[in-house]
Protein backbone atom coordinates (compact mmCIF):
# COMPACT_ATOMS: atom_id res chain seq x y z
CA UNK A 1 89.33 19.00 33.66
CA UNK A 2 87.67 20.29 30.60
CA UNK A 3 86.05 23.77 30.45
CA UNK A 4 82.44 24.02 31.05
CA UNK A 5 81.26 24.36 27.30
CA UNK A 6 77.63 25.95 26.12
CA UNK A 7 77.31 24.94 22.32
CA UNK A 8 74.84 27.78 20.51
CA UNK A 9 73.89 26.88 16.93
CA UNK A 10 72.29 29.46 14.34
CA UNK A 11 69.74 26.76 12.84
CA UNK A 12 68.75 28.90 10.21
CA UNK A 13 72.31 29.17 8.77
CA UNK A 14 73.63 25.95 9.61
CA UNK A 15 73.26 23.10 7.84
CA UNK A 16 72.04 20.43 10.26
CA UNK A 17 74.48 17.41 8.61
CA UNK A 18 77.35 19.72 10.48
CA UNK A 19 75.84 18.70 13.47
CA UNK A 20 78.57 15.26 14.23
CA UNK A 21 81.46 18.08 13.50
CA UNK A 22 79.85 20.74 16.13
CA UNK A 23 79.53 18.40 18.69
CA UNK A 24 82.86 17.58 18.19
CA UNK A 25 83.80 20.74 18.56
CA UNK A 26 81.60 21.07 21.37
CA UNK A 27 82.74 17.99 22.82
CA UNK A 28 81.19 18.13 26.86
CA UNK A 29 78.99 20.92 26.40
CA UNK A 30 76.47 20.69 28.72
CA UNK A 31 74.07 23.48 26.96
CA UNK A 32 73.49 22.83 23.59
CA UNK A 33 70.92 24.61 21.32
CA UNK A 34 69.75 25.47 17.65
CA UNK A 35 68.02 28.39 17.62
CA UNK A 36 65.54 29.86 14.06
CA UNK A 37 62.04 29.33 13.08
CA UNK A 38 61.12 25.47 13.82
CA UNK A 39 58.89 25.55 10.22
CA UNK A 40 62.69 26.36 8.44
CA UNK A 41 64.72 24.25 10.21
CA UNK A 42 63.12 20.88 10.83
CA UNK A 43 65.97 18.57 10.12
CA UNK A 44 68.10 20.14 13.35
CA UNK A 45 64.51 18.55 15.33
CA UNK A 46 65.34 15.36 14.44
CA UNK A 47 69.26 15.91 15.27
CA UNK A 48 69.65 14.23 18.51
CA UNK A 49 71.07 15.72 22.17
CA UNK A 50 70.14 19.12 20.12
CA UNK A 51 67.86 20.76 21.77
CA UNK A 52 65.34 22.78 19.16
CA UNK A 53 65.04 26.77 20.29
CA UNK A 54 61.90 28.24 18.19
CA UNK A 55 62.68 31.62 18.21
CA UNK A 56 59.07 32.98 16.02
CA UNK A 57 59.32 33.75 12.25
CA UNK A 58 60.44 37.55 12.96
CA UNK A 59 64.04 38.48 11.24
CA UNK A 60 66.38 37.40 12.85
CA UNK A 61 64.77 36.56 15.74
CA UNK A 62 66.60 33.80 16.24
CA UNK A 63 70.02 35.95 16.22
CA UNK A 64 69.07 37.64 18.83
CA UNK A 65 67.55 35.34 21.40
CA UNK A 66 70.72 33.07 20.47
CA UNK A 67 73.06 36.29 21.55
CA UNK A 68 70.69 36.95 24.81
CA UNK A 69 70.58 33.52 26.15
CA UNK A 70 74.76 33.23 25.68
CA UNK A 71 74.93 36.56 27.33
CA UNK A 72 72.44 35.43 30.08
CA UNK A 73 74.78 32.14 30.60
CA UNK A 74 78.01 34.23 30.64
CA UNK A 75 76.73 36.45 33.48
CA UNK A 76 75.39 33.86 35.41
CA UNK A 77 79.23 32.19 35.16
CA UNK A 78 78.03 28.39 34.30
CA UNK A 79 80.23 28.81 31.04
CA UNK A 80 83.51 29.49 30.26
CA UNK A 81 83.57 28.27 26.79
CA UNK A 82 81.76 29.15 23.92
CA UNK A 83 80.84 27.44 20.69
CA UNK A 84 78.89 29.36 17.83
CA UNK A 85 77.82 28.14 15.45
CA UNK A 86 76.82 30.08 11.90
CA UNK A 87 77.21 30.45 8.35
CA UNK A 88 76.95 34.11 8.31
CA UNK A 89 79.07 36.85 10.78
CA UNK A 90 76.29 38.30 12.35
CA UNK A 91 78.01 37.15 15.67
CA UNK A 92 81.13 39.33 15.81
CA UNK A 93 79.91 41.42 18.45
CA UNK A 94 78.32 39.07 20.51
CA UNK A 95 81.56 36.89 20.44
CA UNK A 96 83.53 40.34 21.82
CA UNK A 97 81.61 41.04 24.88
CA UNK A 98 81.97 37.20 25.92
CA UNK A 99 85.62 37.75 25.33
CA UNK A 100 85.83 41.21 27.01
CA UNK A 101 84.53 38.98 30.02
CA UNK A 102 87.60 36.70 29.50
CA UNK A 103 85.35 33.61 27.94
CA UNK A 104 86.58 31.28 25.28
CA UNK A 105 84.91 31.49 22.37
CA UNK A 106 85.06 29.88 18.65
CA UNK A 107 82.94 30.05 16.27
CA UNK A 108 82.35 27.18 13.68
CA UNK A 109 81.55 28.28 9.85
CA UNK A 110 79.89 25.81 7.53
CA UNK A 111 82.54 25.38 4.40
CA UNK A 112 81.04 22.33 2.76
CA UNK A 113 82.45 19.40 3.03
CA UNK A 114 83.95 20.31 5.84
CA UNK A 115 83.42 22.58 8.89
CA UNK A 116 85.90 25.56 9.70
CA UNK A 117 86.68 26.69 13.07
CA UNK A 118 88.90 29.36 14.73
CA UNK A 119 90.25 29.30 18.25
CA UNK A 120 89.32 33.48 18.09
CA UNK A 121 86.10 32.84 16.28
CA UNK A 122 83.93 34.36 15.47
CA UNK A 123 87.06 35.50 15.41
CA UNK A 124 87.05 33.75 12.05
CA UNK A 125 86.04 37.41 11.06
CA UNK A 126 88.47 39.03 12.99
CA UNK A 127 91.58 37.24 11.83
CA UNK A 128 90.38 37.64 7.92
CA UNK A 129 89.98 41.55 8.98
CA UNK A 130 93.43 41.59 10.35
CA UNK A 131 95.21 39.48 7.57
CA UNK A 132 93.60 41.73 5.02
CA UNK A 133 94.73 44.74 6.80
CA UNK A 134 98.67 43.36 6.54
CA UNK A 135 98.10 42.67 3.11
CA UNK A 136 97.07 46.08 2.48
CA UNK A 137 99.67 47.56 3.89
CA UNK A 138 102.80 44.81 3.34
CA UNK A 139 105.54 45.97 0.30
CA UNK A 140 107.43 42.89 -1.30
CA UNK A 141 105.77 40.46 1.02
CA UNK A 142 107.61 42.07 4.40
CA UNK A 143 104.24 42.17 6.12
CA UNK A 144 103.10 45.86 8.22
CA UNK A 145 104.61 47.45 11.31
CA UNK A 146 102.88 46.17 14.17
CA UNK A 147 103.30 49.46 15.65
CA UNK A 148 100.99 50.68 12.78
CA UNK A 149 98.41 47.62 12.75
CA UNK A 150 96.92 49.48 15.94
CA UNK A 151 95.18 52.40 13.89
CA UNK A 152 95.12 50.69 10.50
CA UNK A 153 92.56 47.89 12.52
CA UNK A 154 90.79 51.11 14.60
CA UNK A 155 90.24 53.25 11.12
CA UNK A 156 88.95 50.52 8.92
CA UNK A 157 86.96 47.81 10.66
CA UNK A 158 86.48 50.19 13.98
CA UNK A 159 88.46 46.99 16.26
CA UNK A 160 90.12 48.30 19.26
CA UNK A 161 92.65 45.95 20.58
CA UNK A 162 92.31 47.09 23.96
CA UNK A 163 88.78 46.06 24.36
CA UNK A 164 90.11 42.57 23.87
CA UNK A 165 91.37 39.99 26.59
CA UNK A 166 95.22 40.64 25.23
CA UNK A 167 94.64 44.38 25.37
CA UNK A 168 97.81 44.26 22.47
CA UNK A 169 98.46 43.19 19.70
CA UNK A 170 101.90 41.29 19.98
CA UNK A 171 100.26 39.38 23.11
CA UNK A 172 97.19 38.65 20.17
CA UNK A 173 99.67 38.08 17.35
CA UNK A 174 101.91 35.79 19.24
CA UNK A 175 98.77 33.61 20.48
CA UNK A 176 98.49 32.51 16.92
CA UNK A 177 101.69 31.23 15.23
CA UNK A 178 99.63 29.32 13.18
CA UNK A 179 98.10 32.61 11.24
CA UNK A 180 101.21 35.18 11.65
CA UNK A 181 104.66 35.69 11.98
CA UNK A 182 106.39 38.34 13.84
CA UNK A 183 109.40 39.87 14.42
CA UNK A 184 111.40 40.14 17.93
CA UNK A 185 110.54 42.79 20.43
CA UNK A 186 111.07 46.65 18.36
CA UNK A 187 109.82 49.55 17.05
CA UNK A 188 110.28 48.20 13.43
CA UNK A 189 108.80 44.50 14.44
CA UNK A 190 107.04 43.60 11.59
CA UNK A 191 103.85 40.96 11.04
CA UNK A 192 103.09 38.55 8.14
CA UNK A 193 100.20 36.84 7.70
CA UNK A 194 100.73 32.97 7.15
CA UNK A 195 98.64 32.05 4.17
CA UNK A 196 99.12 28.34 5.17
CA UNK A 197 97.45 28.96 8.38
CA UNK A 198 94.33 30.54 7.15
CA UNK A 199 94.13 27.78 4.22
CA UNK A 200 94.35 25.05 7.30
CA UNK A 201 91.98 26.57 9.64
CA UNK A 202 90.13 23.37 10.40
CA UNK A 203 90.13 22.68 14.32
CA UNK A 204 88.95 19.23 16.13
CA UNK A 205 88.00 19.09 19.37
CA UNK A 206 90.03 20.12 21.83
């Protein structure tokens, strides 16, 4: 049996001809919603089993009533999967909590023609954090220490791996073999990135 799946959509960030690839995506979800100022986004009214969220012409207003009603769903425990979806990473955070709660989450990012998606998503932002961090730190391609990837994440994007549901990072690491590669259990395990994987990061519904 499939997960019970919410589908949140920033409207004011997402083009509305996404919509058959979101709902793919979202295949099953039982809440789905577009969320921005109805006089900006009027083509996601005439999108059908979407259902229109005017959240006022404040900014971003509709950011944040998007990130309280997903909240308000999580702690309630209707969902346990999450699709987001925006153009912009203003949803990092929000995708965190839902994860510190143990929630699915991916976030969908409009990359015309097509739509990207990560299983980590929002996490989208995440994994391009961590890959840059590795390729910061990587000499003649051998990738970084994951020993070291710990404070190297903490000192320059502030991400603590222990606020996240694998609380470390070869458990995180290892959950993706289509973005790294790492080494056998060590103090000297090393991590590459997989530049492959983050060229292919294209998801259908699963």
């Amino acid at each position: 049996m499939s997960k019970p799946t919410a589908l949140y959509i920033d409207g004011e960030n997402m083009p509305a001809s996404f919509a058959p690839q979101i709902l793919k995506i979202a295949s099953g979800a039982f809440v789905r919603r577009a969320y921005g100022d109805v006089t900006r986004i009027k083509s996601w009214s005439d999108t059908p089993s979407i259902r229109l969220v005017h959240s006022g012409t404040g900014k971003n207003a509709g950011d944040v009533l998007l990130a309280l009603d997903a909240l308000e769903l999580a702690y309630e425990g209707l969902a346990e999967r999450f699709v987001i979806a925006s153009s912009d990473g203003d949803f990092t955070h929000l995708a965190t909590r839902l994860r510190e709660k143990g929630l699915e989450v991916i976030g969908a990012v409009a990359s015309k023609p097509q739509l990207q998606a990560s299983p980590s998503a929002c996490d989208l932002t995440l994994d391009q954090k961590i890959r840059q961090v590795i390729a910061q730190h990587s000499k003649e391609g051998r990738g970084m220490k994951i020993a070291d990837l710990s404070l190297a994440m903490k000192h320059t994007h502030g991400v603590l791996i222990s606020k996240l549901p694998e609380k470390r990072w070869r458990p995180y690491l290892a959950g993706r073999p289509h973005l790294y590669e790492i080494d056998p259990k060590g103090p000297e395990a090393f991590v590459r990135y997989r530049p492959e994987g983050f060229a292919q990061m294209v998801v259908a519904a699963r």
